[in-house]
PDB file of N, CA and C in Angstrom:
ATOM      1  N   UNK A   1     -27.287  35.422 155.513  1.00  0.00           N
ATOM      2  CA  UNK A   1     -27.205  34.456 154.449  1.00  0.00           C
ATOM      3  C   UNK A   1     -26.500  33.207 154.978  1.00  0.00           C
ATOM      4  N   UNK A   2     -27.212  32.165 155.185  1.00  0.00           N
ATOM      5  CA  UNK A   2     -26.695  30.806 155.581  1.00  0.00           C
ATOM      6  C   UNK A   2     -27.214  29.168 155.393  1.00  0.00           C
ATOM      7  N   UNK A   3     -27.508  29.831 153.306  1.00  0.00           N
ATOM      8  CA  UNK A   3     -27.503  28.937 152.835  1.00  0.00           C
ATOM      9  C   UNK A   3     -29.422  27.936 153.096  1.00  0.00           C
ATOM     10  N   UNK A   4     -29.592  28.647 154.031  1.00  0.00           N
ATOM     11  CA  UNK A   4     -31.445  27.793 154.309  1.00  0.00           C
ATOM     12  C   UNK A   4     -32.167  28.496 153.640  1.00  0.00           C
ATOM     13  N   UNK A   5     -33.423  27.670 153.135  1.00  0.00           N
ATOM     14  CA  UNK A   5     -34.299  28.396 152.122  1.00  0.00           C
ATOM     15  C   UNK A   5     -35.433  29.327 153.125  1.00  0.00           C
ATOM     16  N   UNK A   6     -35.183  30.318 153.999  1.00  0.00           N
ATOM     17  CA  UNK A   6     -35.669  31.106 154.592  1.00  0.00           C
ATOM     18  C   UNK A   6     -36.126  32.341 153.995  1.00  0.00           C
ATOM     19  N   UNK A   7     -37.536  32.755 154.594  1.00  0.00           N
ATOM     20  CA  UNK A   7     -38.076  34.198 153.842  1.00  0.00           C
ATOM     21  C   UNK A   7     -38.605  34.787 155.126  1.00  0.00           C
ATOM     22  N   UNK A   8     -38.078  35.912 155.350  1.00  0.00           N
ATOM     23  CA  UNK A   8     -38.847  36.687 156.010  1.00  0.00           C
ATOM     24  C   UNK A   8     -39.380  38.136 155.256  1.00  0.00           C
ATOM     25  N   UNK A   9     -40.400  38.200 156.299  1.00  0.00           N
ATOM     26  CA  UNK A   9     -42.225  39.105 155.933  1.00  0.00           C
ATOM     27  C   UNK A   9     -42.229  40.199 156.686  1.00  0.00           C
ATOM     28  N   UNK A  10     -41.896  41.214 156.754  1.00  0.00           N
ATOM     29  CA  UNK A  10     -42.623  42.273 157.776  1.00  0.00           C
ATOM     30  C   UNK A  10     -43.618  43.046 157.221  1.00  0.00           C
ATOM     31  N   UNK A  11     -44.435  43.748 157.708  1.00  0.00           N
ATOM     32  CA  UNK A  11     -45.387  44.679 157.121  1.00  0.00           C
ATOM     33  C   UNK A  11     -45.226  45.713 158.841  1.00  0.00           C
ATOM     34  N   UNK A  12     -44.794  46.778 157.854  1.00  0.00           N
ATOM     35  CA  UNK A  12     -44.362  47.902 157.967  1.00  0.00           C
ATOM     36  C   UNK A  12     -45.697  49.119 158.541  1.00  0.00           C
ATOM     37  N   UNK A  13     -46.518  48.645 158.536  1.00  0.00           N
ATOM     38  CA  UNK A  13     -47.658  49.595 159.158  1.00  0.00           C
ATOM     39  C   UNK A  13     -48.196  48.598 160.321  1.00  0.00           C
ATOM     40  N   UNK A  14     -48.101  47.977 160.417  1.00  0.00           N
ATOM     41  CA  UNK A  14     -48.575  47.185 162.040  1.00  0.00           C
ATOM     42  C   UNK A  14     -46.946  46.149 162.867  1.00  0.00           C
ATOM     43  N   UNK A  15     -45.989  46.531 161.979  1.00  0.00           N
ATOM     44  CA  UNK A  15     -44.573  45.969 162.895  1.00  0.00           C
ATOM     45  C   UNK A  15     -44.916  44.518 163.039  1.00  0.00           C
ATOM     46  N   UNK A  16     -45.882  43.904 162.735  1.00  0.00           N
ATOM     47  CA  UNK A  16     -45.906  42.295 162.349  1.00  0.00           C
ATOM     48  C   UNK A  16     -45.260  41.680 161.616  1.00  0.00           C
ATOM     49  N   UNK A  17     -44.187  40.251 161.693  1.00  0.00           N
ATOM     50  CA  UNK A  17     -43.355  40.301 160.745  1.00  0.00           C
ATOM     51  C   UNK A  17     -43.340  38.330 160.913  1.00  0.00           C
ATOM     52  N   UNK A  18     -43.056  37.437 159.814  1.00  0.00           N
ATOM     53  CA  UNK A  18     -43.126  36.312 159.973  1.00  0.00           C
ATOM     54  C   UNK A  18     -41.737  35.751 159.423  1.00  0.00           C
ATOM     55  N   UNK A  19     -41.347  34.648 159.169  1.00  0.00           N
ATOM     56  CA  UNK A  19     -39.770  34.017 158.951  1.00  0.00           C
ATOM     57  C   UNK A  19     -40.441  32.840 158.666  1.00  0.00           C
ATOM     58  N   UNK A  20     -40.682  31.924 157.091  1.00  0.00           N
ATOM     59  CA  UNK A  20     -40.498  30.784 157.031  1.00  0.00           C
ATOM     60  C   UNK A  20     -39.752  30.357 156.242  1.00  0.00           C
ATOM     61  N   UNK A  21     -39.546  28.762 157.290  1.00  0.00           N
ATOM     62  CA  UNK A  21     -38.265  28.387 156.431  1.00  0.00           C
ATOM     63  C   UNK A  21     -38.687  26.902 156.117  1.00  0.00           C
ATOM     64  N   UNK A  22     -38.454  26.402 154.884  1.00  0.00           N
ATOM     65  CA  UNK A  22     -38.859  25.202 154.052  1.00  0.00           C
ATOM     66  C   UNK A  22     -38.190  24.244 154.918  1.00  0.00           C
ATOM     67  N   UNK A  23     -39.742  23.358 155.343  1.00  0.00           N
ATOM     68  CA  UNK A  23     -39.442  22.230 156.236  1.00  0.00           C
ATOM     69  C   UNK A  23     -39.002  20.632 155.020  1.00  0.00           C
ATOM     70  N   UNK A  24     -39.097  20.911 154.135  1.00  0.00           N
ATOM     71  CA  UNK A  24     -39.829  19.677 153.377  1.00  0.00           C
ATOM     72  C   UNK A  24     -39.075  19.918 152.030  1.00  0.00           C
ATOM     73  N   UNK A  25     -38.296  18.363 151.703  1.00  0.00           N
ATOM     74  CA  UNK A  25     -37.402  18.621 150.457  1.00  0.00           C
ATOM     75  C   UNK A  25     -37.836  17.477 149.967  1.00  0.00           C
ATOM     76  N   UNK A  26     -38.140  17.539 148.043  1.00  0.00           N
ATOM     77  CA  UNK A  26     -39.131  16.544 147.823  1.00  0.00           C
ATOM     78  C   UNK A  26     -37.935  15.398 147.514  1.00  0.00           C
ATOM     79  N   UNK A  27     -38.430  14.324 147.662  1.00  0.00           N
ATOM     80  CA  UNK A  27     -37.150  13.173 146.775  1.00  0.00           C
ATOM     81  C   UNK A  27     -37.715  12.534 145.873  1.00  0.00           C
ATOM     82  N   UNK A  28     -38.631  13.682 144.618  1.00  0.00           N
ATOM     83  CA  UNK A  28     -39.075  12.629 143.189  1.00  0.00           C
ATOM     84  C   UNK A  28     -37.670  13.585 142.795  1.00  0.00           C
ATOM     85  N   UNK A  29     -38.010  12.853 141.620  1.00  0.00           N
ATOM     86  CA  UNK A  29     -36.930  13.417 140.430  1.00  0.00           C
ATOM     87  C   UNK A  29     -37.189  14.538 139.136  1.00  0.00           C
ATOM     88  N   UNK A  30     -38.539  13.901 139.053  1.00  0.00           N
ATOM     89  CA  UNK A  30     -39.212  14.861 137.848  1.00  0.00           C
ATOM     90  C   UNK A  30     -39.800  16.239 138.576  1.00  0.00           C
ATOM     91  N   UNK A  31     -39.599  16.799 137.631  1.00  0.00           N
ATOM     92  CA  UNK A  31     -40.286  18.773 137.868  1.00  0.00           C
ATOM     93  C   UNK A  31     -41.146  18.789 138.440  1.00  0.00           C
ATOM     94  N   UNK A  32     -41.873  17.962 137.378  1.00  0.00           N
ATOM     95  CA  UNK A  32     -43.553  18.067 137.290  1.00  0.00           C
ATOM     96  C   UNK A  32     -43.969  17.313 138.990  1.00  0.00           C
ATOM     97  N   UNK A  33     -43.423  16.293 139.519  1.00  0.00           N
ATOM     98  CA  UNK A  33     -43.653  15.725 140.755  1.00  0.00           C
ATOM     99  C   UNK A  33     -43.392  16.648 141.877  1.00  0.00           C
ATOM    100  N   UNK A  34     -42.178  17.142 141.811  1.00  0.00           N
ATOM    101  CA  UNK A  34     -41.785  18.166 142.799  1.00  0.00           C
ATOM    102  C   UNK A  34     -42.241  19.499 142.764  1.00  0.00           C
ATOM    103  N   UNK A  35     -43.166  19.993 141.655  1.00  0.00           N
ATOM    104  CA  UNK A  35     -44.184  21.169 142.165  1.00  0.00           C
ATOM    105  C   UNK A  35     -45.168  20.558 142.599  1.00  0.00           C
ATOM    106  N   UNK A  36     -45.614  19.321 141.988  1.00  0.00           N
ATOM    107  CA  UNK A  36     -46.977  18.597 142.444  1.00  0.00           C
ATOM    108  C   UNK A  36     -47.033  18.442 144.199  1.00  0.00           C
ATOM    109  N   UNK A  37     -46.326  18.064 144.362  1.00  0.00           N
ATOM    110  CA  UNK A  37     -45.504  17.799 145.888  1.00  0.00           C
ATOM    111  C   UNK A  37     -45.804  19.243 146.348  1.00  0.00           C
ATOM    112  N   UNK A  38     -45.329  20.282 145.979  1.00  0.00           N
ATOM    113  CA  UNK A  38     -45.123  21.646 146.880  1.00  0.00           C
ATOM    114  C   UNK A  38     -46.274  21.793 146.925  1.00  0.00           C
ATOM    115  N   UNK A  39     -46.714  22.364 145.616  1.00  0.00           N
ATOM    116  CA  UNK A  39     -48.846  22.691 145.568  1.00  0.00           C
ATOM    117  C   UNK A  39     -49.392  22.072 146.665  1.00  0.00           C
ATOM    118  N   UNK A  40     -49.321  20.831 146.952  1.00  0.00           N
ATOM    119  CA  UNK A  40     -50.376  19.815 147.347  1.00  0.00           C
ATOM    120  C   UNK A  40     -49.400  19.498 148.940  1.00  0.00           C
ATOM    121  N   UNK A  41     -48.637  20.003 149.576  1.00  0.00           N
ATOM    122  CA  UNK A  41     -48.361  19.849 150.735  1.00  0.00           C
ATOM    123  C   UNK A  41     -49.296  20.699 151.763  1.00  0.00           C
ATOM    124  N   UNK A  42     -49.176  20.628 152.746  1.00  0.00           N
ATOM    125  CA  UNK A  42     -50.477  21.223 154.126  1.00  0.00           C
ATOM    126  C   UNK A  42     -49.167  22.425 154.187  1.00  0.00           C
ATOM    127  N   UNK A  43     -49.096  23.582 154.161  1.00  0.00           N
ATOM    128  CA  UNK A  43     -48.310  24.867 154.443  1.00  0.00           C
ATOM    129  C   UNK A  43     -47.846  24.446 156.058  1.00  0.00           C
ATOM    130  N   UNK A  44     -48.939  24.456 156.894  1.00  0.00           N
ATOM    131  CA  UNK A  44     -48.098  23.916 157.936  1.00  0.00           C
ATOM    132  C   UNK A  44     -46.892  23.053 158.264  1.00  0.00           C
ATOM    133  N   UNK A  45     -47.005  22.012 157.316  1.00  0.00           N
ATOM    134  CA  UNK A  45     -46.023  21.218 157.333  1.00  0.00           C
ATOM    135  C   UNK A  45     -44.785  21.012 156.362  1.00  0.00           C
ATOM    136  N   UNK A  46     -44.949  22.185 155.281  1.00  0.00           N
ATOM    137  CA  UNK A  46     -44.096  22.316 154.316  1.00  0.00           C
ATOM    138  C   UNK A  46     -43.098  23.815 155.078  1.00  0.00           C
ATOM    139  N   UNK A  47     -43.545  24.743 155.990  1.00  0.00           N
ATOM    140  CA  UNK A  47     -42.773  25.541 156.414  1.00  0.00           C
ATOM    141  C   UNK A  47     -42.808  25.537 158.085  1.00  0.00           C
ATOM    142  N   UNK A  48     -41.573  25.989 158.794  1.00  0.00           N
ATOM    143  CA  UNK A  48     -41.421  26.223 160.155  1.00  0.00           C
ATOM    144  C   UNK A  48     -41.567  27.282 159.915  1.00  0.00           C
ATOM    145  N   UNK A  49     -43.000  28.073 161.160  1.00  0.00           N
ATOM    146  CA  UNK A  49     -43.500  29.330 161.117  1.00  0.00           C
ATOM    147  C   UNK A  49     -42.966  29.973 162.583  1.00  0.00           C
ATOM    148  N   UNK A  50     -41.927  31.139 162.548  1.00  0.00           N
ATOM    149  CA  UNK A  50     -41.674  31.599 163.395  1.00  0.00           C
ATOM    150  C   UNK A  50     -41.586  33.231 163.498  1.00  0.00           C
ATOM    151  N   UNK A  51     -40.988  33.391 164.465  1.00  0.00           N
ATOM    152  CA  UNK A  51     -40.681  35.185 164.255  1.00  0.00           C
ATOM    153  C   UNK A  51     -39.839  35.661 163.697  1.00  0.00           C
ATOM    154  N   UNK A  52     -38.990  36.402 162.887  1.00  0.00           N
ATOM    155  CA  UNK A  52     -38.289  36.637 162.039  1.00  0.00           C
ATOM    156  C   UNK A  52     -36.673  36.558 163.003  1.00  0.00           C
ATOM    157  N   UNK A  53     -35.577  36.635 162.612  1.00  0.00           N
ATOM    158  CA  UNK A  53     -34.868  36.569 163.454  1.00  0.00           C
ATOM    159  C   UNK A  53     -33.729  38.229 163.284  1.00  0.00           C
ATOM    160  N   UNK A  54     -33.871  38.615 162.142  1.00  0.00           N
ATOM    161  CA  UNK A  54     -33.013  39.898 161.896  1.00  0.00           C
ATOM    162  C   UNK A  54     -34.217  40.897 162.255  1.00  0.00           C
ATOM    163  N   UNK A  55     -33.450  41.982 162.908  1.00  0.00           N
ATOM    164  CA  UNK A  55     -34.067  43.455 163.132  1.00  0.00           C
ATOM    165  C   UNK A  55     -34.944  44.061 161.758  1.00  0.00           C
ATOM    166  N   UNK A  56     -36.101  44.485 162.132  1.00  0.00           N
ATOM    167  CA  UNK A  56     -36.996  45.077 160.892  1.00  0.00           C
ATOM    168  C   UNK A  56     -36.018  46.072 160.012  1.00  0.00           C
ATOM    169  N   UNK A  57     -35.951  45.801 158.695  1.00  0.00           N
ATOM    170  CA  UNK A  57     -34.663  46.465 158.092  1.00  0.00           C
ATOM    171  C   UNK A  57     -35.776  47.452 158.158  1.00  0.00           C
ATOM    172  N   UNK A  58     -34.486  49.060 157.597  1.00  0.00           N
ATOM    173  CA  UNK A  58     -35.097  50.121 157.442  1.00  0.00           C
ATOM    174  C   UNK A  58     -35.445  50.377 156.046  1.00  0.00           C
ATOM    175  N   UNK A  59     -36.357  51.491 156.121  1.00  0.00           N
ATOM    176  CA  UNK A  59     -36.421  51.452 154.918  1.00  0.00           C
ATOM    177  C   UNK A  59     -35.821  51.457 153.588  1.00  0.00           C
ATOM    178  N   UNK A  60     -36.093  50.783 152.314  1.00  0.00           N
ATOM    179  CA  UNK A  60     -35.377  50.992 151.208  1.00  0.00           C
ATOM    180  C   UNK A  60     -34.701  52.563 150.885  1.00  0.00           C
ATOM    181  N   UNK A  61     -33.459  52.873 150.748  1.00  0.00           N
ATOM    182  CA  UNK A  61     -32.991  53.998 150.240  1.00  0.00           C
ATOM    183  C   UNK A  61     -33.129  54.163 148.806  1.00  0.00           C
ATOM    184  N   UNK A  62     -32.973  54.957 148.383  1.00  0.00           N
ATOM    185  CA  UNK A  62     -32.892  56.087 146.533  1.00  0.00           C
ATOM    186  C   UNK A  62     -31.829  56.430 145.869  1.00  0.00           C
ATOM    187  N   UNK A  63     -31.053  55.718 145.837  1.00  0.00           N
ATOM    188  CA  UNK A  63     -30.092  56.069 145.295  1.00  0.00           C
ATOM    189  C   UNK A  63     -30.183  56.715 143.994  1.00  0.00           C
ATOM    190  N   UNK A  64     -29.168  57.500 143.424  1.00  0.00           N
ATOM    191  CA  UNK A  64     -29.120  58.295 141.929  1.00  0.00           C
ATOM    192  C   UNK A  64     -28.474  57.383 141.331  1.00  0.00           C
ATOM    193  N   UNK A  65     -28.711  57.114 139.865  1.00  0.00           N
ATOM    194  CA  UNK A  65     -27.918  56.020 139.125  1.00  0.00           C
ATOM    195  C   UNK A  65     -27.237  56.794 138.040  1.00  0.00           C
ATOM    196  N   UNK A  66     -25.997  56.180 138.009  1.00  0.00           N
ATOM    197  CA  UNK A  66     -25.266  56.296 136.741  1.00  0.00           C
ATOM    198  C   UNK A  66     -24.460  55.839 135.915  1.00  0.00           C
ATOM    199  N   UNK A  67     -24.458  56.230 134.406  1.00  0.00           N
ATOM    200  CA  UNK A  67     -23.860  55.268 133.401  1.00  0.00           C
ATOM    201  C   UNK A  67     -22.132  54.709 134.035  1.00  0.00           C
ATOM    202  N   UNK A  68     -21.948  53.656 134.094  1.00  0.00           N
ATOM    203  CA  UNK A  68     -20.712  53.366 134.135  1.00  0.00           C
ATOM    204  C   UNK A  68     -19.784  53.945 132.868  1.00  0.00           C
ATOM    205  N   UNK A  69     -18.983  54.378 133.020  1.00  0.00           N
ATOM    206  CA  UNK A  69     -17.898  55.029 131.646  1.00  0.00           C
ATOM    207  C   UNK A  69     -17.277  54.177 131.026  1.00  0.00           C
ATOM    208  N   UNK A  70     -16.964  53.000 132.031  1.00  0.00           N
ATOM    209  CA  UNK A  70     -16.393  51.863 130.861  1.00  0.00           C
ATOM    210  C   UNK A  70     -17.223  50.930 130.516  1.00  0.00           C
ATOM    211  N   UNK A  71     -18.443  50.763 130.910  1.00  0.00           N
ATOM    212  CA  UNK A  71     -19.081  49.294 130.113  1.00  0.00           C
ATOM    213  C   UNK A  71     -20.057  49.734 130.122  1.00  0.00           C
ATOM    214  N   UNK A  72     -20.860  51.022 130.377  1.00  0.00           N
ATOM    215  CA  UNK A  72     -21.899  51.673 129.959  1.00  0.00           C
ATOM    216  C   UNK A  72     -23.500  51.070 130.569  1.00  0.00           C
ATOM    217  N   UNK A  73     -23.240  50.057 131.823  1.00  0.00           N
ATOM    218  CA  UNK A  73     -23.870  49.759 132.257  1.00  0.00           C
ATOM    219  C   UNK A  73     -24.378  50.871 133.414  1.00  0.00           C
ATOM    220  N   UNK A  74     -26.071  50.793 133.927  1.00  0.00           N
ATOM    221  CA  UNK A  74     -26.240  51.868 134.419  1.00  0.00           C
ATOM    222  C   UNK A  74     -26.530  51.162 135.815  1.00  0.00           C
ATOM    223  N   UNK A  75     -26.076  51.929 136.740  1.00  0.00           N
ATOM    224  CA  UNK A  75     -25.226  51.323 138.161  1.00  0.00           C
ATOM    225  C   UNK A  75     -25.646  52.459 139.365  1.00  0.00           C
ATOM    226  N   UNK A  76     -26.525  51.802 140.370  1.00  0.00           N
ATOM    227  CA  UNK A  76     -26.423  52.810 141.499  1.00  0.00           C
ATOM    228  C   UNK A  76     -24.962  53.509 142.251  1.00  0.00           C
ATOM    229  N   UNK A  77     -25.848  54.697 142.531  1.00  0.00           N
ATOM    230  CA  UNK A  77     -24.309  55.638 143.125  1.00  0.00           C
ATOM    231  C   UNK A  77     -23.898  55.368 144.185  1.00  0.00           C
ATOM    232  N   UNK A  78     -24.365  54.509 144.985  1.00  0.00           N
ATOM    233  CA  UNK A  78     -23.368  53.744 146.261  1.00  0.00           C
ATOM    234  C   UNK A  78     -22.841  52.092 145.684  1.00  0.00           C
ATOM    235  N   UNK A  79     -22.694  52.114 144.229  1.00  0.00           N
ATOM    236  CA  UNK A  79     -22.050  50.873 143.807  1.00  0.00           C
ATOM    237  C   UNK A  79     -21.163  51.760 143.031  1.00  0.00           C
ATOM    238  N   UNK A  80     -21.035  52.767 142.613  1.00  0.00           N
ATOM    239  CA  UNK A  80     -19.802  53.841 141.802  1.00  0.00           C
ATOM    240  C   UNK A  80     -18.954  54.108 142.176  1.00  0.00           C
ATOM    241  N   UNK A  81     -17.545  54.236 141.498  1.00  0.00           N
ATOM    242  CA  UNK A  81     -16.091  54.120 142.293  1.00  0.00           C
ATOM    243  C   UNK A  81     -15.705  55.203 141.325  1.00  0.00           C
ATOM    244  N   UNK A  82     -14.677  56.433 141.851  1.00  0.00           N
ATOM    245  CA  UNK A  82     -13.920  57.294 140.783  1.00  0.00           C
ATOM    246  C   UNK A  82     -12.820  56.250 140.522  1.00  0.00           C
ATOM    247  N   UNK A  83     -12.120  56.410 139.098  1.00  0.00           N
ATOM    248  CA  UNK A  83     -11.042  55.248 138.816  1.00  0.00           C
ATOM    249  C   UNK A  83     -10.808  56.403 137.759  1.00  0.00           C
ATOM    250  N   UNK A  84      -9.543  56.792 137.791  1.00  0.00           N
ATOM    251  CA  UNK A  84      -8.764  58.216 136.558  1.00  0.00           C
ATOM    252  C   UNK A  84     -10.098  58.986 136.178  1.00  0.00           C
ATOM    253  N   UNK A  85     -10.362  59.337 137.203  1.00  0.00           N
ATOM    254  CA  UNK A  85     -11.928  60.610 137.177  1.00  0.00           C
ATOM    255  C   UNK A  85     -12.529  60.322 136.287  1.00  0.00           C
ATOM    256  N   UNK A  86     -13.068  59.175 136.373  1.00  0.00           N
ATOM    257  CA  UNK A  86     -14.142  58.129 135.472  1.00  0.00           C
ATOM    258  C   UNK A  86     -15.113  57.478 136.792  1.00  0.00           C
ATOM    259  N   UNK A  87     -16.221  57.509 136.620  1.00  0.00           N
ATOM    260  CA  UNK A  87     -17.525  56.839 137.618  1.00  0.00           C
ATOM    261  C   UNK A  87     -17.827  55.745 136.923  1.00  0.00           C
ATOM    262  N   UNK A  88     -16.742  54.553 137.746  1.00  0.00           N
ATOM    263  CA  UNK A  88     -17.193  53.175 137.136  1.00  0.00           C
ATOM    264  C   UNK A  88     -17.970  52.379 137.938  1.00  0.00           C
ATOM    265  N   UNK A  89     -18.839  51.520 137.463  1.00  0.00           N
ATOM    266  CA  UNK A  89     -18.967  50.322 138.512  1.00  0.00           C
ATOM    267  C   UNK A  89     -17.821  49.334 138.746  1.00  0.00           C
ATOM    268  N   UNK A  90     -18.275  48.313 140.167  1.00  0.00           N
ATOM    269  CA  UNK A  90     -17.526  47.750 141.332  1.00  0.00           C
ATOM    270  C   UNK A  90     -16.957  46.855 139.600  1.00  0.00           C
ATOM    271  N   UNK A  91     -17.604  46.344 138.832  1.00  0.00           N
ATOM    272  CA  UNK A  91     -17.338  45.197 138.315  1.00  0.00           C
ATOM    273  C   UNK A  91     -15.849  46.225 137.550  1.00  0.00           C
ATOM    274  N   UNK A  92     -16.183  46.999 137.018  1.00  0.00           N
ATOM    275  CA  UNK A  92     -15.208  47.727 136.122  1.00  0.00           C
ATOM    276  C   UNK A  92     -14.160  48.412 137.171  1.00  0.00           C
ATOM    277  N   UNK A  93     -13.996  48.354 138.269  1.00  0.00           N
ATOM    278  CA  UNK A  93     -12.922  49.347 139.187  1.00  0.00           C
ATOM    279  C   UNK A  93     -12.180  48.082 139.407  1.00  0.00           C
ATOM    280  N   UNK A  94     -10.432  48.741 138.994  1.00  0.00           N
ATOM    281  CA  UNK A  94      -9.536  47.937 139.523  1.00  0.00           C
ATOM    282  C   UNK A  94      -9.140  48.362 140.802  1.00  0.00           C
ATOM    283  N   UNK A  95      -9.400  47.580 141.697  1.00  0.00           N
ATOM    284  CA  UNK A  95      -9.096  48.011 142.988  1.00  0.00           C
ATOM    285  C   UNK A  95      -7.172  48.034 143.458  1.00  0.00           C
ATOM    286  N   UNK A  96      -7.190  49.326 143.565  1.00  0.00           N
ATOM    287  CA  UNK A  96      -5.760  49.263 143.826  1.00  0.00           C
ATOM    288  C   UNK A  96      -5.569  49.552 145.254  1.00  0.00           C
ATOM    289  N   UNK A  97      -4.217  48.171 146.093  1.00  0.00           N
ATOM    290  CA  UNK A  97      -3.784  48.085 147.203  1.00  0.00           C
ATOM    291  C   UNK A  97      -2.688  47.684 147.352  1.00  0.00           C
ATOM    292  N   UNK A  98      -1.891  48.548 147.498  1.00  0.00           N
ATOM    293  CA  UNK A  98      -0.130  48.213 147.544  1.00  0.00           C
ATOM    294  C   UNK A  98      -0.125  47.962 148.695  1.00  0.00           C
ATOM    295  N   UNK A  99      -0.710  48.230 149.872  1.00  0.00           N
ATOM    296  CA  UNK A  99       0.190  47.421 151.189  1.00  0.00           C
ATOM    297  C   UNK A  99      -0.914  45.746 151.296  1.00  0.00           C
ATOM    298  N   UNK A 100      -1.995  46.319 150.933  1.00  0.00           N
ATOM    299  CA  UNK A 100      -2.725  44.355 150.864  1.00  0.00           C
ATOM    300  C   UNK A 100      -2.974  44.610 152.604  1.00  0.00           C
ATOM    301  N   UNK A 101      -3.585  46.128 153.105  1.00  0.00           N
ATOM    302  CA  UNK A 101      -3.796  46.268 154.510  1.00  0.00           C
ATOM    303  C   UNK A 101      -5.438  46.045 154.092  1.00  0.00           C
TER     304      UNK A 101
END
């Protein structure tokens, strides 16, 4: 994450993978001009087409989800914290650190 409007593509059954990143920032003002602008640019010249630059992530994991106990929001189990043997989410866990190590 560093803020550039970058997308990368892999496809996962032939290990082919692409990275573009928006060459072209419009300077109208109105909406309607600056999609007109995107639609109607040559792709070539609206993105730098290269090879991706991060390692092919692995695949998506499965996590089990569950209700948060204090705000009842429903929250994957590698975002769940025990807090007084309650399964809260990150937003609801007070993180406690007395040395601040």
């Amino acid at each position: 994450m560093t803020g550039k409007q970058a997308y990368s593509f892999y496809n996962r059954t032939s290990g082919e993978n692409v990275r573009l990143v928006l060459n072209y920032r419009s300077d109208k003002e109105q909406k309607e001009q600056i999609i007109n602008d995107y639609l109607n640019f040559e792709p070539e010249k609206l993105f730098k087409v290269t090879k991706t630059k991060i390692e092919f992530p692995e695949k998506a994991r499965l996590f089990k989800s569950y209700k948060c106990e204090k705000c009842g929001e429903i929250t994957a189990s590698n975002y769940i914290r025990i807090q007084e043997d309650k399964k809260v989410c990150i937003d609801c866990f007070n993180n406690y650190n007395r040395f601040k190590v």
